[in-house]
PDB file of N, CA and C in Angstrom:
ATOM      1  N   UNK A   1     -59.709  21.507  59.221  1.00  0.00           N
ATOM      2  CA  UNK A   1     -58.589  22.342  59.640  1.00  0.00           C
ATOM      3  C   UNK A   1     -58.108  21.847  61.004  1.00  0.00           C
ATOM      4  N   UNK A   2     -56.740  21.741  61.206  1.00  0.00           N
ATOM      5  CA  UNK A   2     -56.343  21.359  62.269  1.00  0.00           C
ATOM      6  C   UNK A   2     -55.886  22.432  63.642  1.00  0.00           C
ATOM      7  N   UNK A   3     -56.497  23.548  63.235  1.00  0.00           N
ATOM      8  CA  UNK A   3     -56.364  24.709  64.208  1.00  0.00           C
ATOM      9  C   UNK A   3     -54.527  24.848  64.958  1.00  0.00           C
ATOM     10  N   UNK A   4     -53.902  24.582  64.010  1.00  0.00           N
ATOM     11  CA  UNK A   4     -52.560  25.293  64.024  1.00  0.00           C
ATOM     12  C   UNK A   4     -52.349  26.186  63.451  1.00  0.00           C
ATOM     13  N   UNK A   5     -51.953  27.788  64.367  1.00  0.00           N
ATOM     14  CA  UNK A   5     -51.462  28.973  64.099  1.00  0.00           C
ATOM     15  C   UNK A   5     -50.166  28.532  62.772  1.00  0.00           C
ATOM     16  N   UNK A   6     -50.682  29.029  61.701  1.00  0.00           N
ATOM     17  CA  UNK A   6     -49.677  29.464  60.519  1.00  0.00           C
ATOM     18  C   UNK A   6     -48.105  30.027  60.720  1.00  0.00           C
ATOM     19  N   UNK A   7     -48.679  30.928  62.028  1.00  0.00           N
ATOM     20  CA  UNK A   7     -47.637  32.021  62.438  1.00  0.00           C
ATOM     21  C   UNK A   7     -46.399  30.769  63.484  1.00  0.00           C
ATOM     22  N   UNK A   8     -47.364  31.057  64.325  1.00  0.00           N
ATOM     23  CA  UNK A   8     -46.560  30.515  65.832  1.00  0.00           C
ATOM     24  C   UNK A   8     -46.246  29.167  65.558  1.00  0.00           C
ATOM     25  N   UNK A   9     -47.260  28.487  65.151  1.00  0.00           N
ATOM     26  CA  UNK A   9     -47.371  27.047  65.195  1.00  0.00           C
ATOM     27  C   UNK A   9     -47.730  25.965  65.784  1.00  0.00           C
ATOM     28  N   UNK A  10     -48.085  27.036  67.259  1.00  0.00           N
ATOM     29  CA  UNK A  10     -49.041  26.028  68.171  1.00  0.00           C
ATOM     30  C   UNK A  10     -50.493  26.067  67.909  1.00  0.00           C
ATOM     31  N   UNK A  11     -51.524  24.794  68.453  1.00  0.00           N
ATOM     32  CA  UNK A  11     -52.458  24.179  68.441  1.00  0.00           C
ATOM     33  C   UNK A  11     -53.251  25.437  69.280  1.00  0.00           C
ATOM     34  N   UNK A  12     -54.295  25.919  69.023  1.00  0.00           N
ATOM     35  CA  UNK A  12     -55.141  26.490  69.852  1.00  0.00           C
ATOM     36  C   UNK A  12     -56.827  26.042  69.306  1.00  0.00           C
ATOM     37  N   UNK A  13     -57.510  26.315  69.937  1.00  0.00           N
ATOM     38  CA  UNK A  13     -59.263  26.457  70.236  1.00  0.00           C
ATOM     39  C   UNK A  13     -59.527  26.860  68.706  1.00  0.00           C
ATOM     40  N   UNK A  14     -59.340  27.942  68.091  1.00  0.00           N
ATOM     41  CA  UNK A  14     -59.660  28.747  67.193  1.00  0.00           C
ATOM     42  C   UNK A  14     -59.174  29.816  67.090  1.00  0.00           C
ATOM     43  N   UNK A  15     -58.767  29.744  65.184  1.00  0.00           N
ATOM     44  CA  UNK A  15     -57.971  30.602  64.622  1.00  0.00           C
ATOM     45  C   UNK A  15     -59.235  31.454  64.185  1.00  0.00           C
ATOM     46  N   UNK A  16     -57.998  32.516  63.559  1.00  0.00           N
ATOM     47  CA  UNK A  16     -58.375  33.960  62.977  1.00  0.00           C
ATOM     48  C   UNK A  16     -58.138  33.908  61.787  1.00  0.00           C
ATOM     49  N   UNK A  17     -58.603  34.856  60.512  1.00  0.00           N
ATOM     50  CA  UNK A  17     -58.503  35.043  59.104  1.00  0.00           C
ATOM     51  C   UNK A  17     -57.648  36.045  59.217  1.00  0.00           C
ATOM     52  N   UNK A  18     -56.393  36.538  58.731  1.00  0.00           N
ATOM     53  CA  UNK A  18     -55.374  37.005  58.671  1.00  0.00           C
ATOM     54  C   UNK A  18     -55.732  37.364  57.310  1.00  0.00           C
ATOM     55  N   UNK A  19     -55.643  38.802  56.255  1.00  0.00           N
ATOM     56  CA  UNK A  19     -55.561  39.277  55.165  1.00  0.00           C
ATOM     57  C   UNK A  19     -54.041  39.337  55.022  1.00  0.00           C
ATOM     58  N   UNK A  20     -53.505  38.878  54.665  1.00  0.00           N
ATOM     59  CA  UNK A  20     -52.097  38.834  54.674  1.00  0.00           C
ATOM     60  C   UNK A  20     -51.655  40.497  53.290  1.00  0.00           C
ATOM     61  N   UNK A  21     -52.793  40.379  51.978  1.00  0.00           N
ATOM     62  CA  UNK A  21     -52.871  41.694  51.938  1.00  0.00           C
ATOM     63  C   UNK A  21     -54.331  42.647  52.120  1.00  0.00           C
ATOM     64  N   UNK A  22     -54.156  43.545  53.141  1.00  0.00           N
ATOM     65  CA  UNK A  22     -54.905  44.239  53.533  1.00  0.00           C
ATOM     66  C   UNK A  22     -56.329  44.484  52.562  1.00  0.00           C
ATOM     67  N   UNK A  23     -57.693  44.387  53.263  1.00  0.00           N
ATOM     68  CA  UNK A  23     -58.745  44.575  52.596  1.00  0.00           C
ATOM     69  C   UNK A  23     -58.770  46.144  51.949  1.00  0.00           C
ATOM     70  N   UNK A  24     -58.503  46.779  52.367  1.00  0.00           N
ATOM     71  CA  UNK A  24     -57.910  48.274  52.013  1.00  0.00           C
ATOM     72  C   UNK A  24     -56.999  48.908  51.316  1.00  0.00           C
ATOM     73  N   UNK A  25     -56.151  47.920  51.389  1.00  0.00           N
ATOM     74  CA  UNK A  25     -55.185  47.059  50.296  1.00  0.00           C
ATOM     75  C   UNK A  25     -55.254  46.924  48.805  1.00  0.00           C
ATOM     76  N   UNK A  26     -56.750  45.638  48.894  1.00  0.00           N
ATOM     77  CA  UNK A  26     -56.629  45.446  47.663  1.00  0.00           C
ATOM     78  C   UNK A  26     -56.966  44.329  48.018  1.00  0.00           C
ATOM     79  N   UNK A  27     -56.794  43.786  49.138  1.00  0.00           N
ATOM     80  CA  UNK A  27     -57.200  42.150  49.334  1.00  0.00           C
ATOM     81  C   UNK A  27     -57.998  41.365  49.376  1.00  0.00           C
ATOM     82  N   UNK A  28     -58.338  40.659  49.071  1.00  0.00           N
ATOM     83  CA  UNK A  28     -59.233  39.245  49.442  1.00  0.00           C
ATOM     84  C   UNK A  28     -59.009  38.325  49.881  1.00  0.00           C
ATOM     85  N   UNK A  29     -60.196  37.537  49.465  1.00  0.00           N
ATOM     86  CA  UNK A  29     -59.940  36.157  50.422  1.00  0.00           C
ATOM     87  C   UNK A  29     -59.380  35.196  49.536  1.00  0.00           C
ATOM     88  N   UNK A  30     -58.545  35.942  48.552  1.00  0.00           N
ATOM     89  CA  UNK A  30     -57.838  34.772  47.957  1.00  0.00           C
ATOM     90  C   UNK A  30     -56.139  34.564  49.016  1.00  0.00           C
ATOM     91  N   UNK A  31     -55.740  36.318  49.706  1.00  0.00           N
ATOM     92  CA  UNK A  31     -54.819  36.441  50.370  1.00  0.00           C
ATOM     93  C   UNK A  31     -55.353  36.055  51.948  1.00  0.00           C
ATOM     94  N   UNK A  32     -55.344  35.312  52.391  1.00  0.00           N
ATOM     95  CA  UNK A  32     -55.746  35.199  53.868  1.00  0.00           C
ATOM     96  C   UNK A  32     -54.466  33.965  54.348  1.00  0.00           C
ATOM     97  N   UNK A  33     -54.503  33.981  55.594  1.00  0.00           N
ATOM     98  CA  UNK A  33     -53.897  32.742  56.329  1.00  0.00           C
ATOM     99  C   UNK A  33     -54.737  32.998  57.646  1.00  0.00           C
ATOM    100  N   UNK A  34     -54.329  31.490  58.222  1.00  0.00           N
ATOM    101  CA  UNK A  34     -55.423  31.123  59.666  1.00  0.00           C
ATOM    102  C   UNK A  34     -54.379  30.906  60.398  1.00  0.00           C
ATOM    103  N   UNK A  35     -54.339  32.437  61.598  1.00  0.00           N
ATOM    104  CA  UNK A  35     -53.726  32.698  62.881  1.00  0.00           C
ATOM    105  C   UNK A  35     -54.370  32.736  64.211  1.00  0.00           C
ATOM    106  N   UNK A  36     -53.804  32.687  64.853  1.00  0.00           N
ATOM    107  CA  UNK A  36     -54.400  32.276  66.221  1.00  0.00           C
ATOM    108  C   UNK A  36     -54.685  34.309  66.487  1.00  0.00           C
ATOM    109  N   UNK A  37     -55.276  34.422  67.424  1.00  0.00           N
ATOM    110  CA  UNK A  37     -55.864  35.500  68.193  1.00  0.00           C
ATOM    111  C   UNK A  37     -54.527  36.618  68.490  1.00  0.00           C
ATOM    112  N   UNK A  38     -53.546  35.733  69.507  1.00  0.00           N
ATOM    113  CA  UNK A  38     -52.310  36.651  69.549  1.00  0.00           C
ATOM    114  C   UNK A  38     -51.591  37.092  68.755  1.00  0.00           C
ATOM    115  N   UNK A  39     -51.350  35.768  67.524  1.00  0.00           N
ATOM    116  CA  UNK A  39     -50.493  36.164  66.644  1.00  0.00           C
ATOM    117  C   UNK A  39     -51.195  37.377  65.602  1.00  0.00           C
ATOM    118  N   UNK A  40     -52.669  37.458  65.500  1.00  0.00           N
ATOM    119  CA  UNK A  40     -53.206  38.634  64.736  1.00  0.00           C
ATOM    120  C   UNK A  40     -53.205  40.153  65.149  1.00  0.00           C
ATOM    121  N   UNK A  41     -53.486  39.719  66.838  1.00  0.00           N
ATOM    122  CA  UNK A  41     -53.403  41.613  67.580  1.00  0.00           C
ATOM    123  C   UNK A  41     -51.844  42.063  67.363  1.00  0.00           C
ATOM    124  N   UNK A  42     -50.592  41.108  67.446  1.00  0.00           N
ATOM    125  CA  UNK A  42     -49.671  41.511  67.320  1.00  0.00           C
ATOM    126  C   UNK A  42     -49.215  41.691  66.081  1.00  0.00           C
ATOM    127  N   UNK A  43     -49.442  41.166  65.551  1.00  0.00           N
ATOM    128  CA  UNK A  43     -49.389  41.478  63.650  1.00  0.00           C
ATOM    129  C   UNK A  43     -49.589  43.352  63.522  1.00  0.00           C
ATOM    130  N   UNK A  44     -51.142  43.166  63.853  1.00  0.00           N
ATOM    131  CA  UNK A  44     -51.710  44.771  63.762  1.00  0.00           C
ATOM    132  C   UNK A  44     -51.252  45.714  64.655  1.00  0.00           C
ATOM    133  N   UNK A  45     -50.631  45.191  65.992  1.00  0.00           N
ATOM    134  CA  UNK A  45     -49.936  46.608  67.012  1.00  0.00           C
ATOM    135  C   UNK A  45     -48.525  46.638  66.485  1.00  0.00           C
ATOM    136  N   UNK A  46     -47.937  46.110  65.125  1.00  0.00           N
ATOM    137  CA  UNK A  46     -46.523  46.119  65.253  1.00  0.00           C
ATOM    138  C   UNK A  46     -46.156  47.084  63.961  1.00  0.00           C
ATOM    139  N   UNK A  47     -47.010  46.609  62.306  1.00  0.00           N
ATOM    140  CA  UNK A  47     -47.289  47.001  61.577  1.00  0.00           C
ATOM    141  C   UNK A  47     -48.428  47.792  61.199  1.00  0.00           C
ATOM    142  N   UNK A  48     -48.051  48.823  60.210  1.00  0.00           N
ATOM    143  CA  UNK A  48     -49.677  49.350  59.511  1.00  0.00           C
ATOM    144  C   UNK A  48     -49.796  48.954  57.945  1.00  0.00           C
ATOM    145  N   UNK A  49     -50.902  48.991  57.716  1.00  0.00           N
ATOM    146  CA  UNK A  49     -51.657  47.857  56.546  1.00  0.00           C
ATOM    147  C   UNK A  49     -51.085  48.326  55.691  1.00  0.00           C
ATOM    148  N   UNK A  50     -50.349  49.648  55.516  1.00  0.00           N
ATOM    149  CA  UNK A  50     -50.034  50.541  54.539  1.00  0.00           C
ATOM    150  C   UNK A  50     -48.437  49.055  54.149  1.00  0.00           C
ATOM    151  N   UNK A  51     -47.524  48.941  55.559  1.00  0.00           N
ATOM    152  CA  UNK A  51     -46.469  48.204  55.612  1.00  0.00           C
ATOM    153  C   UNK A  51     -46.828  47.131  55.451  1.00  0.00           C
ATOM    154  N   UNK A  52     -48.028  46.879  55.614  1.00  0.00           N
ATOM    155  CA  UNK A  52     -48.126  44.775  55.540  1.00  0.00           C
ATOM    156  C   UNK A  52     -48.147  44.600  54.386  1.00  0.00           C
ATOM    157  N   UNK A  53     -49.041  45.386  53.135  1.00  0.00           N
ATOM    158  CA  UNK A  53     -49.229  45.130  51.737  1.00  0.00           C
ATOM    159  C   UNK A  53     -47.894  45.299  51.010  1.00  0.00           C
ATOM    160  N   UNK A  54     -47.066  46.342  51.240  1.00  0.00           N
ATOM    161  CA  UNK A  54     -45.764  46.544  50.998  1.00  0.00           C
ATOM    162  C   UNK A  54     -45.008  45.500  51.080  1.00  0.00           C
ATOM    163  N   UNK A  55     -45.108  45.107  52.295  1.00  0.00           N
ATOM    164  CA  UNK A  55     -43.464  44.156  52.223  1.00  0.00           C
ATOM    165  C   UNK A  55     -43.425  42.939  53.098  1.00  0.00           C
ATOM    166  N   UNK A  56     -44.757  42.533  53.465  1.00  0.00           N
ATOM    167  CA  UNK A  56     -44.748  41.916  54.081  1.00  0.00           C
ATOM    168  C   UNK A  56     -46.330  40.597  54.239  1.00  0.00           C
ATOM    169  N   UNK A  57     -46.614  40.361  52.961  1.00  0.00           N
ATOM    170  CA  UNK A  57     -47.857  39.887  52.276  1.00  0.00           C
ATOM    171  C   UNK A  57     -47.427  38.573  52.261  1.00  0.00           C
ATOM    172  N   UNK A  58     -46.946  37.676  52.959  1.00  0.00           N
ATOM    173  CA  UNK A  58     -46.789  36.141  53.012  1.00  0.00           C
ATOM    174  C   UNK A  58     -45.968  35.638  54.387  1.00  0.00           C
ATOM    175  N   UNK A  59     -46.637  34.725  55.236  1.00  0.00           N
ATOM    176  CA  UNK A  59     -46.481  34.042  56.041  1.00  0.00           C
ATOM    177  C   UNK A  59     -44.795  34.589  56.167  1.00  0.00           C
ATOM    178  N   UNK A  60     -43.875  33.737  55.406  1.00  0.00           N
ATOM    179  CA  UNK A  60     -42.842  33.347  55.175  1.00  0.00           C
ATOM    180  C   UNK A  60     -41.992  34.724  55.584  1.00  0.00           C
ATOM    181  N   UNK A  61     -42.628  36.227  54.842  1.00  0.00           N
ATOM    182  CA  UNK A  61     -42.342  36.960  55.059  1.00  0.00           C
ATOM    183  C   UNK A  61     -42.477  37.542  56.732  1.00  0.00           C
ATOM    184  N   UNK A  62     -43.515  37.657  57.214  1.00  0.00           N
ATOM    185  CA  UNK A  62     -43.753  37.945  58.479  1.00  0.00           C
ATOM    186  C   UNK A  62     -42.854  36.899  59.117  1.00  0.00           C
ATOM    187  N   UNK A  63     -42.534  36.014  59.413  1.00  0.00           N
ATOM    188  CA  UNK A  63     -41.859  34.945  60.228  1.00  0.00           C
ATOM    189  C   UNK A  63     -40.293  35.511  60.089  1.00  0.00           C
ATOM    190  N   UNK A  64     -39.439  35.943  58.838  1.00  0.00           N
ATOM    191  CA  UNK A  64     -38.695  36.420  58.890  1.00  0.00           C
ATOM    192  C   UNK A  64     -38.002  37.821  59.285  1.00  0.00           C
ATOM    193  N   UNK A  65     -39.397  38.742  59.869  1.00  0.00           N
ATOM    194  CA  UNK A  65     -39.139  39.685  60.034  1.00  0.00           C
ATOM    195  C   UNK A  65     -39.302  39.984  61.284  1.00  0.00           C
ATOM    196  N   UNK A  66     -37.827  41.211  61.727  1.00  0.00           N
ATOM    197  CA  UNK A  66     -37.155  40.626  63.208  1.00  0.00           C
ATOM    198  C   UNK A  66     -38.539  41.344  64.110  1.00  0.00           C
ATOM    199  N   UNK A  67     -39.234  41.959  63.945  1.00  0.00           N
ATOM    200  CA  UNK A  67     -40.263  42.315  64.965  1.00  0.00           C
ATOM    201  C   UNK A  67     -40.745  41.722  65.651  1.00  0.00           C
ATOM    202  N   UNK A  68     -41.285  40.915  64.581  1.00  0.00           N
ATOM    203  CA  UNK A  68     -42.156  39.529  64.528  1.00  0.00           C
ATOM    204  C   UNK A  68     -41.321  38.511  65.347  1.00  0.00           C
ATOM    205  N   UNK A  69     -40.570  38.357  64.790  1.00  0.00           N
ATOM    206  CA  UNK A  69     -39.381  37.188  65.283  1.00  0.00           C
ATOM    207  C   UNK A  69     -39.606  36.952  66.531  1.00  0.00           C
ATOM    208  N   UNK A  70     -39.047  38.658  67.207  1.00  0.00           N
ATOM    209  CA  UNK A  70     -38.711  38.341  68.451  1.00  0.00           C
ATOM    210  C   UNK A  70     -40.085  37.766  69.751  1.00  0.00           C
ATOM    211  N   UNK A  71     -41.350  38.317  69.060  1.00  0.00           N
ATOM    212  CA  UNK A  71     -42.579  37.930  69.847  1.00  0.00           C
ATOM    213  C   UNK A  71     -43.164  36.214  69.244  1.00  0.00           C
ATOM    214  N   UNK A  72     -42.045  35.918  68.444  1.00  0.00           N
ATOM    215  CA  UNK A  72     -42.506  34.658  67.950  1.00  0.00           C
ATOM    216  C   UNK A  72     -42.124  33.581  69.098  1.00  0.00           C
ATOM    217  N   UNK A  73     -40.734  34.089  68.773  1.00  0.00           N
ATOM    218  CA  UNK A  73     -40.101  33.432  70.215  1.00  0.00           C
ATOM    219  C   UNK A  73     -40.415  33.151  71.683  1.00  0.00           C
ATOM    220  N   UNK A  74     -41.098  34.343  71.800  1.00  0.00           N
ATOM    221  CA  UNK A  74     -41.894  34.102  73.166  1.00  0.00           C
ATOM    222  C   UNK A  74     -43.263  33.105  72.752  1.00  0.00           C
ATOM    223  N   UNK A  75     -43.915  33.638  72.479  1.00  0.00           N
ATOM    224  CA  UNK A  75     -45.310  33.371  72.264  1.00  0.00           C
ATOM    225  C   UNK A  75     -45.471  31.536  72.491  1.00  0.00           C
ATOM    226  N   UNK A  76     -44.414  30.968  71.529  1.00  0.00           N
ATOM    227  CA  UNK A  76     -44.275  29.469  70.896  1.00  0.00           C
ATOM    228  C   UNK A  76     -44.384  28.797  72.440  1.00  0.00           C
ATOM    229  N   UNK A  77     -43.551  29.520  73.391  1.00  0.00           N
ATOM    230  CA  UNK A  77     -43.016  28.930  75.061  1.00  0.00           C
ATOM    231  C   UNK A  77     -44.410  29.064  75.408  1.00  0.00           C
ATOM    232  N   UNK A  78     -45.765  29.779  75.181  1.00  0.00           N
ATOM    233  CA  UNK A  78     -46.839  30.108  75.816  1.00  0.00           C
ATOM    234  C   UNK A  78     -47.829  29.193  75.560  1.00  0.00           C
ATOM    235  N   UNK A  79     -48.590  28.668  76.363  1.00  0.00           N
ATOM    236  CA  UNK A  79     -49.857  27.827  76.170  1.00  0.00           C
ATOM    237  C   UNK A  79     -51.046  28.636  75.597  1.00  0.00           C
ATOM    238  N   UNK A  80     -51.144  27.910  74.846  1.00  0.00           N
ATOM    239  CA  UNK A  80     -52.614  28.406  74.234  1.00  0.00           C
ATOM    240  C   UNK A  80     -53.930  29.291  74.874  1.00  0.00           C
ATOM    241  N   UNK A  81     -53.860  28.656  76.253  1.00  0.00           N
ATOM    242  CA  UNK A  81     -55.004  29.231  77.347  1.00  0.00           C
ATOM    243  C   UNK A  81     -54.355  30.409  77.678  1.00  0.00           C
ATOM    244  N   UNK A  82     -53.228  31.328  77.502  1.00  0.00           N
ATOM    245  CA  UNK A  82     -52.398  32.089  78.123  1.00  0.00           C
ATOM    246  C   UNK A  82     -52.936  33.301  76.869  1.00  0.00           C
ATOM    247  N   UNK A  83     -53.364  34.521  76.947  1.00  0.00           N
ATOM    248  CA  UNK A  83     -53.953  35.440  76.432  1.00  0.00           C
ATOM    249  C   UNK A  83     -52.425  36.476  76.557  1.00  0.00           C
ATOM    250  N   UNK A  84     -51.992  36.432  75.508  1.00  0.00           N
ATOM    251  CA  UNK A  84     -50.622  37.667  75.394  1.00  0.00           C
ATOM    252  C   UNK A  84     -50.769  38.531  75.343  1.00  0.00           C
ATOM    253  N   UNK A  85     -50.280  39.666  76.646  1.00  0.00           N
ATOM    254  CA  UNK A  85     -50.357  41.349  76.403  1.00  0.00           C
ATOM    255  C   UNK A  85     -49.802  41.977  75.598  1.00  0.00           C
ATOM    256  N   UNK A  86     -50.478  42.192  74.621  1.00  0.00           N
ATOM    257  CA  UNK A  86     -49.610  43.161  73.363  1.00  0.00           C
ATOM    258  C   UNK A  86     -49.544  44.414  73.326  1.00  0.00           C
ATOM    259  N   UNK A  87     -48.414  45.084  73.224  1.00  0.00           N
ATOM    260  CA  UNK A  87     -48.022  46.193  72.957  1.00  0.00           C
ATOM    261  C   UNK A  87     -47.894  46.926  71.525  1.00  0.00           C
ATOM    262  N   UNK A  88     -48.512  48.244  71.602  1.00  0.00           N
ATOM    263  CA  UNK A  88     -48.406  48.420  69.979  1.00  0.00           C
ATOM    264  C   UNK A  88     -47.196  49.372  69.997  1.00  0.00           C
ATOM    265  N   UNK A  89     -46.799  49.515  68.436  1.00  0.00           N
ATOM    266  CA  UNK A  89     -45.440  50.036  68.467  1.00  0.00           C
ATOM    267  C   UNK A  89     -45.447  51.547  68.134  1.00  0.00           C
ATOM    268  N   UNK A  90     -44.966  52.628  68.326  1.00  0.00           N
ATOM    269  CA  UNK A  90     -44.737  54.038  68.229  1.00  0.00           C
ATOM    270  C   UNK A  90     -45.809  54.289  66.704  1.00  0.00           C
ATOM    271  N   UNK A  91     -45.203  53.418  65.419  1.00  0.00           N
ATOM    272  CA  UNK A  91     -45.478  53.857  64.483  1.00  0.00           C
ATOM    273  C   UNK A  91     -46.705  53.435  63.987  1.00  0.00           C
ATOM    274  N   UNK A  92     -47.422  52.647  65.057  1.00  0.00           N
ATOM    275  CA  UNK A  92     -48.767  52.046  64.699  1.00  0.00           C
ATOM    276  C   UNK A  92     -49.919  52.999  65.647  1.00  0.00           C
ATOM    277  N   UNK A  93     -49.223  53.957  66.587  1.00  0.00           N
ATOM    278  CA  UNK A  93     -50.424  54.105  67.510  1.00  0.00           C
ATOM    279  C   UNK A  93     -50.975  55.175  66.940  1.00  0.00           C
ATOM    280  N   UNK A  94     -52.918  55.632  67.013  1.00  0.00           N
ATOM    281  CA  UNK A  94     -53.531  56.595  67.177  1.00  0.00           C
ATOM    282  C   UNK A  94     -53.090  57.553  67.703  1.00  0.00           C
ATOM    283  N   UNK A  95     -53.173  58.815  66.767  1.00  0.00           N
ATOM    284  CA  UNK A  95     -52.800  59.834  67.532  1.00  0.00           C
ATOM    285  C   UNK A  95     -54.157  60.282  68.171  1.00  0.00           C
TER     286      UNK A  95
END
């Protein structure tokens, strides 16, 4: 493996297993992709698993979707050694 984020697309240290559909879901490890660290906390503070299995279960899909988008955009400008503060979104937080 050449430790390029699926998501972002930059080179880092070591990726993450991404269920692309949720183990809770329904998923396995036949659904996975290999994301870097940021691109996974932000995956999970943006969406809930309930929404990822729904509508949003392939790379291709997440990349097109403007949430995503817009932290894609940043992230790509960021070096790998650079640890991204993520914010989770209204509809993801613990009450």
């Amino acid at each position: 493996m050449n430790n390029i984020c699926q998501l972002c697309d930059r080179k880092v240290d070591k990726l993450t297993k991404h269920h692309l559909l949720p183990r809770e879901e329904g998923g396995n490890e036949e659904h996975i992709s290999y994301i870097c660290s940021d691109c996974h906390r932000q995956i999970h503070a943006l969406y809930t698993n309930k929404e990822l299995a729904i509508r949003l279960d392939s790379i291709y899909k997440l990349k097109d979707d403007e949430k995503i988008n817009k932290y894609l955009k940043f992230i790509k400008k960021q070096p790998p050694s650079k640890v991204a503060t993520i914010k989770k979104s209204r509809n993801v937080r613990k009450s």
